[in-house]
Each structure stands twice: as C-alpha cells, then as structure tokens.
N, C-alpha and C. Protein backbone atom coordinates (compact mmCIF):
# COMPACT_ATOMS: atom_id res chain seq x y z
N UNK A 1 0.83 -1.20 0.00
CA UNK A 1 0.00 0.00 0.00
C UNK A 1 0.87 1.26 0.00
N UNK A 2 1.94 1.40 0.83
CA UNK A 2 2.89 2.49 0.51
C UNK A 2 3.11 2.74 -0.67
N UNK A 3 4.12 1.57 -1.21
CA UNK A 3 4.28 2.01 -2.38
C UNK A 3 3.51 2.07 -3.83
N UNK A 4 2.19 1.91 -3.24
CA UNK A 4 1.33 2.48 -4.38
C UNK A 4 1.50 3.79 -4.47
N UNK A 5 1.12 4.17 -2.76
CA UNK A 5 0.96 5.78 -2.53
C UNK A 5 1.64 6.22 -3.00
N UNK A 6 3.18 6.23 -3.14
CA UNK A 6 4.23 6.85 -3.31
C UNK A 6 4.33 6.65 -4.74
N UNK A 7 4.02 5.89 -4.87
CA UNK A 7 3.81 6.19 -7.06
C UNK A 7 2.57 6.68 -7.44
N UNK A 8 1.70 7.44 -6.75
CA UNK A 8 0.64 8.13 -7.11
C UNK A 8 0.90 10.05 -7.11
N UNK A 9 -0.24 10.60 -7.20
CA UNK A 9 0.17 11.96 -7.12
C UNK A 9 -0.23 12.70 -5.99
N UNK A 10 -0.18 11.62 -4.88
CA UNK A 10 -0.44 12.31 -3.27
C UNK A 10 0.61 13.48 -3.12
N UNK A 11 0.15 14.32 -2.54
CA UNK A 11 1.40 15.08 -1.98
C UNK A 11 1.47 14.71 -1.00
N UNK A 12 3.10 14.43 -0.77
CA UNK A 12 4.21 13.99 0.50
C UNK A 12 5.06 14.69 0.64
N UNK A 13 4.98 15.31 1.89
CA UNK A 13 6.48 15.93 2.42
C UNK A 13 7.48 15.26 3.09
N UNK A 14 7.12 13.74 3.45
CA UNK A 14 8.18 12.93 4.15
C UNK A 14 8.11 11.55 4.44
N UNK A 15 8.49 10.74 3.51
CA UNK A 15 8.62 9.27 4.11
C UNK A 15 8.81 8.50 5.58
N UNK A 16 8.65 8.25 6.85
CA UNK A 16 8.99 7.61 7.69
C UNK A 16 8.63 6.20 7.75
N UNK A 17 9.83 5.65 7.72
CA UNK A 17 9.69 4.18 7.09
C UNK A 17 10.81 3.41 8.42
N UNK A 18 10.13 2.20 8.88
CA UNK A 18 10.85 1.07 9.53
C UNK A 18 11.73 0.94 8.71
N UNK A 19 13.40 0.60 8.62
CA UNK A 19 14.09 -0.52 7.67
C UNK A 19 13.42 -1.63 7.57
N UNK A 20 13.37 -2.70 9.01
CA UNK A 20 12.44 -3.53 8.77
C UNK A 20 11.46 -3.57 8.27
N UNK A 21 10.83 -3.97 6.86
CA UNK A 21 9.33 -4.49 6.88
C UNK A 21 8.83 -5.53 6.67
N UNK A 22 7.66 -5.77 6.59
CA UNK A 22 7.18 -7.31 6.36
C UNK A 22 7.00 -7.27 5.02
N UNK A 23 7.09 -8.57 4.12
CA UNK A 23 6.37 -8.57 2.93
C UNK A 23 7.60 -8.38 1.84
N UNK A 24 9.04 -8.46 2.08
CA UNK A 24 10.10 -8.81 1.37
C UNK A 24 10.66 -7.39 0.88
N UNK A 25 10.21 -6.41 0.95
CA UNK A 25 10.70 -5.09 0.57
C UNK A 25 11.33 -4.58 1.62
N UNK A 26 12.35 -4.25 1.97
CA UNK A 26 12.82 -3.30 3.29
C UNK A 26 12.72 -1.92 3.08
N UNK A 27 12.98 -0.98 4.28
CA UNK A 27 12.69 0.42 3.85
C UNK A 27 13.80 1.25 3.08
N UNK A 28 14.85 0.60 3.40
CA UNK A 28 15.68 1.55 2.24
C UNK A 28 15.67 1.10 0.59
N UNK A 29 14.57 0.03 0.47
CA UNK A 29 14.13 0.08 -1.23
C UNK A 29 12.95 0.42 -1.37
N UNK A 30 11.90 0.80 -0.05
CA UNK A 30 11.40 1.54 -0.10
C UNK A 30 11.49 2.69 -0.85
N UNK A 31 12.26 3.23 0.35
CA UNK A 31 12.65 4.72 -0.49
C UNK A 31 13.44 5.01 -1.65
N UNK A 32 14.24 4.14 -1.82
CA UNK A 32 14.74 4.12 -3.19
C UNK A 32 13.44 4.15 -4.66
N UNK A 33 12.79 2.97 -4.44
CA UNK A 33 11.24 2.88 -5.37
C UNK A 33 10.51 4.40 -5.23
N UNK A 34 10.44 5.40 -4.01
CA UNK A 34 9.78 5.95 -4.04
C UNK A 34 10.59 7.18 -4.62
N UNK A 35 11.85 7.34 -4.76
CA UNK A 35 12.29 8.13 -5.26
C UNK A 35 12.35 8.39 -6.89
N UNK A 36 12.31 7.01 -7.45
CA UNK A 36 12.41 6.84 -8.96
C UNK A 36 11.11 8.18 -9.54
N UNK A 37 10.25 7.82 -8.36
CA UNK A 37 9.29 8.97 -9.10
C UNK A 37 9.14 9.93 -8.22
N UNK A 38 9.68 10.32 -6.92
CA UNK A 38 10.26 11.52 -6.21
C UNK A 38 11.34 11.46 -6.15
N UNK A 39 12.20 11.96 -6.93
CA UNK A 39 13.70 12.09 -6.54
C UNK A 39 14.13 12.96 -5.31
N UNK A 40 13.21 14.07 -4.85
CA UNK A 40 13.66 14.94 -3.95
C UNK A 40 13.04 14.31 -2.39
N UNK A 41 12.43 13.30 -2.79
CA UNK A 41 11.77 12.64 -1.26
C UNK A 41 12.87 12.95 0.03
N UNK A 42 12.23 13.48 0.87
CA UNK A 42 12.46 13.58 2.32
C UNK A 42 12.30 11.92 3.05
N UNK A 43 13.53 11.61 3.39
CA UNK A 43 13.06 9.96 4.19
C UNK A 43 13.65 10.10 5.51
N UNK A 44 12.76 9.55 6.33
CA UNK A 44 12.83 9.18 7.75
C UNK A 44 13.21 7.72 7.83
N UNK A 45 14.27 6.85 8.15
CA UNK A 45 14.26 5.50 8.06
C UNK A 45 14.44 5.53 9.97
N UNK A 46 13.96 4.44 10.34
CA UNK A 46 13.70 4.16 11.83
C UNK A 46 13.92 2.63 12.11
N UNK A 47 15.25 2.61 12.74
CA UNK A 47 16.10 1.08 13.02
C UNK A 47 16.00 0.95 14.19
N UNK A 48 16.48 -0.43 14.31
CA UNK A 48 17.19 -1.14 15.50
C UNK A 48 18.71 -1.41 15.07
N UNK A 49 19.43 -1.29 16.43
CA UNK A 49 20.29 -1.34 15.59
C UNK A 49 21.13 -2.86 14.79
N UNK A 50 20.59 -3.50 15.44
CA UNK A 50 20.58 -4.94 14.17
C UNK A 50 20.44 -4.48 12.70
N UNK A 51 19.27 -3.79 12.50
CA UNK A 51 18.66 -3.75 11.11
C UNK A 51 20.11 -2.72 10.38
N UNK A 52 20.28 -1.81 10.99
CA UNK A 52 21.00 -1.15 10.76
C UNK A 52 21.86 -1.03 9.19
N UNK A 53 22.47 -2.52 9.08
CA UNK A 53 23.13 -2.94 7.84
C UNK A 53 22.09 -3.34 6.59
N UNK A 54 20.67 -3.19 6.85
CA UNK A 54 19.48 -3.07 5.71
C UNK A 54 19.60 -1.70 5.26
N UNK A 55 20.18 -0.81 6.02
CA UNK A 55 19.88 0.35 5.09
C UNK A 55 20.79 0.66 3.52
N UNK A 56 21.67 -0.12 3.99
CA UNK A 56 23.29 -0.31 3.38
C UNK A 56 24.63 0.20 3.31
N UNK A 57 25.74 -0.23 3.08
CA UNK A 57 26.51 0.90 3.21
C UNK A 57 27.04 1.85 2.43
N UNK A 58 26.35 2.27 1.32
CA UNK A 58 26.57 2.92 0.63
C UNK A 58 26.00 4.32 1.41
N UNK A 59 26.53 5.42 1.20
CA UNK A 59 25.93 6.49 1.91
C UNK A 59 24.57 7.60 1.25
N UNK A 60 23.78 7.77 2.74
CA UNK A 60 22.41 8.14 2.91
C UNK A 60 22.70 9.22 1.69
N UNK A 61 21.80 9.34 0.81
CA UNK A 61 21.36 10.28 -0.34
C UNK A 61 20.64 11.73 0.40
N UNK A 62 20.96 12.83 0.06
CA UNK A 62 20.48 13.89 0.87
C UNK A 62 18.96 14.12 1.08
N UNK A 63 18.40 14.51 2.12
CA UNK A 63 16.91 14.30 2.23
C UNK A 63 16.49 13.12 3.17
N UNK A 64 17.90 12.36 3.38
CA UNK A 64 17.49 10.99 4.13
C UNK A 64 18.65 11.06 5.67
N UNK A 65 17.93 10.63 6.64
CA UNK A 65 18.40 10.45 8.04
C UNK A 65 18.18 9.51 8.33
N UNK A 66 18.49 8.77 9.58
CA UNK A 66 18.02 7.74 10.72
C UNK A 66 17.97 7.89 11.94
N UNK A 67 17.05 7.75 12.48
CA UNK A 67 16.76 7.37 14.27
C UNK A 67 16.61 6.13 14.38
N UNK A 68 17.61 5.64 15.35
CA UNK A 68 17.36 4.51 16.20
C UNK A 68 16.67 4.04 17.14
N UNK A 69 15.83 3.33 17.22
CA UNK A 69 15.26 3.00 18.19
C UNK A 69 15.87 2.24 19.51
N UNK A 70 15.29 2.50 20.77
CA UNK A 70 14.42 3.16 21.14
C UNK A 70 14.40 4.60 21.09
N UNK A 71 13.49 5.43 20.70
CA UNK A 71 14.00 7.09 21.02
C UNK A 71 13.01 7.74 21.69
N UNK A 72 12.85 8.94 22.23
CA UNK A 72 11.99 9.80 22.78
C UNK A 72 11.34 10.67 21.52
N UNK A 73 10.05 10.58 22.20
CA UNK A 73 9.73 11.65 21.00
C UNK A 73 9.94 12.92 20.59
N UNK A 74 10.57 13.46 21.67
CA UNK A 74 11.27 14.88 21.33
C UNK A 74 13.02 14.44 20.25
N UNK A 75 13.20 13.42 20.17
CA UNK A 75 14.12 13.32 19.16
C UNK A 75 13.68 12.95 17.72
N UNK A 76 12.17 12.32 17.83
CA UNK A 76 11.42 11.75 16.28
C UNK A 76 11.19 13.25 15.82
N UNK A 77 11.05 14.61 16.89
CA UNK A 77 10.21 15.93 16.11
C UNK A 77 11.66 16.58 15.48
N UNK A 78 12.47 16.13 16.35
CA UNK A 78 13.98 17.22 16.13
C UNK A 78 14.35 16.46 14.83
N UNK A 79 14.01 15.29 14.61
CA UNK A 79 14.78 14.89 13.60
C UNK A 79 13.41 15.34 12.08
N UNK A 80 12.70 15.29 12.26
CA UNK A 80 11.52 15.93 11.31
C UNK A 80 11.58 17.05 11.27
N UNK A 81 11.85 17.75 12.27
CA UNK A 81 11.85 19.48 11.64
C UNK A 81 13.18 19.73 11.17
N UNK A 82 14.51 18.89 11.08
CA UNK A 82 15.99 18.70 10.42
C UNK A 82 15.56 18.69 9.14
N UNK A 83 14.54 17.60 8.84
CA UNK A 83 14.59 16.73 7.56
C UNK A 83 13.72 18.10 6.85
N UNK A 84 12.49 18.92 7.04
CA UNK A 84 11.90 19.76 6.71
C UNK A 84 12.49 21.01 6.24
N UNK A 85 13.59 20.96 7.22
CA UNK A 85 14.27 22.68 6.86
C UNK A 85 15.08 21.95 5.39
N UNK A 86 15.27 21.28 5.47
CA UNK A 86 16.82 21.23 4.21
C UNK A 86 16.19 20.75 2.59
C-alpha cells in the first residue's frame, strides 16, 4: 500500500519508514522505489540497531536520516523538523 501511494500523485512531504518491513521489501528500497518517481523525497528510516546494515553501506542520499530505536519523541520531532528545513 505504501508504495502504491508513493507512485501516485499524493502530496508527500516525508517518508517515515521502519528498515524492517514485512512482505520482502525493506525500507531503504522503499525509499529508493519511491524516489524513482520523487527524486527529492524527504526519508525518515527508523532502526534497531541490528537492522542497521538493511539500510546499506553505501551512503544516505540527501533528504534521508536515521533514528534509532528506542527514542523519545522529542528526538522523532527534532529529527523531522531537520529533515523539513533542508
């Protein structure tokens, strides 16, 4: 269902995506798929740090961060109003 959304003409100002997901797609091909037709996508990816090595190691494309879990929610807003300004 995401990535329907994200290939439709919703307006989105920001992906927040588990790395982990169910259903064989992880979130950093998530956002990769969702970029083919947003290239400027804003992504939130949200690990453990196990998952960590799903995101890959090639380095984060601009527009994209990570929070680790566990976090407070005054660090999920700090890191959304980061991802918003830039």
């Amino acid at each position: 269902a995401g990535l329907k959304l994200l290939r439709s003409d919703v307006h989105i100002d920001l992906l927040i995506t588990d790395v982990g997901l169910p259903g064989g797609m992880n979130g950093r091909q998530m956002a990769d798929a969702g970029r083919e037709v947003r290239p400027h996508l804003k992504t939130l990816f949200i690990t453990g740090y196990a998952e960590n090595a799903a995101i890959g190691d090639e380095q984060l494309g601009p527009g994209m961060r990570v929070l680790t879990k566990p976090f407070a929610i005054d660090a999920l807003a700090a890191r959304v109003q980061e991802l918003m300004s830039v």
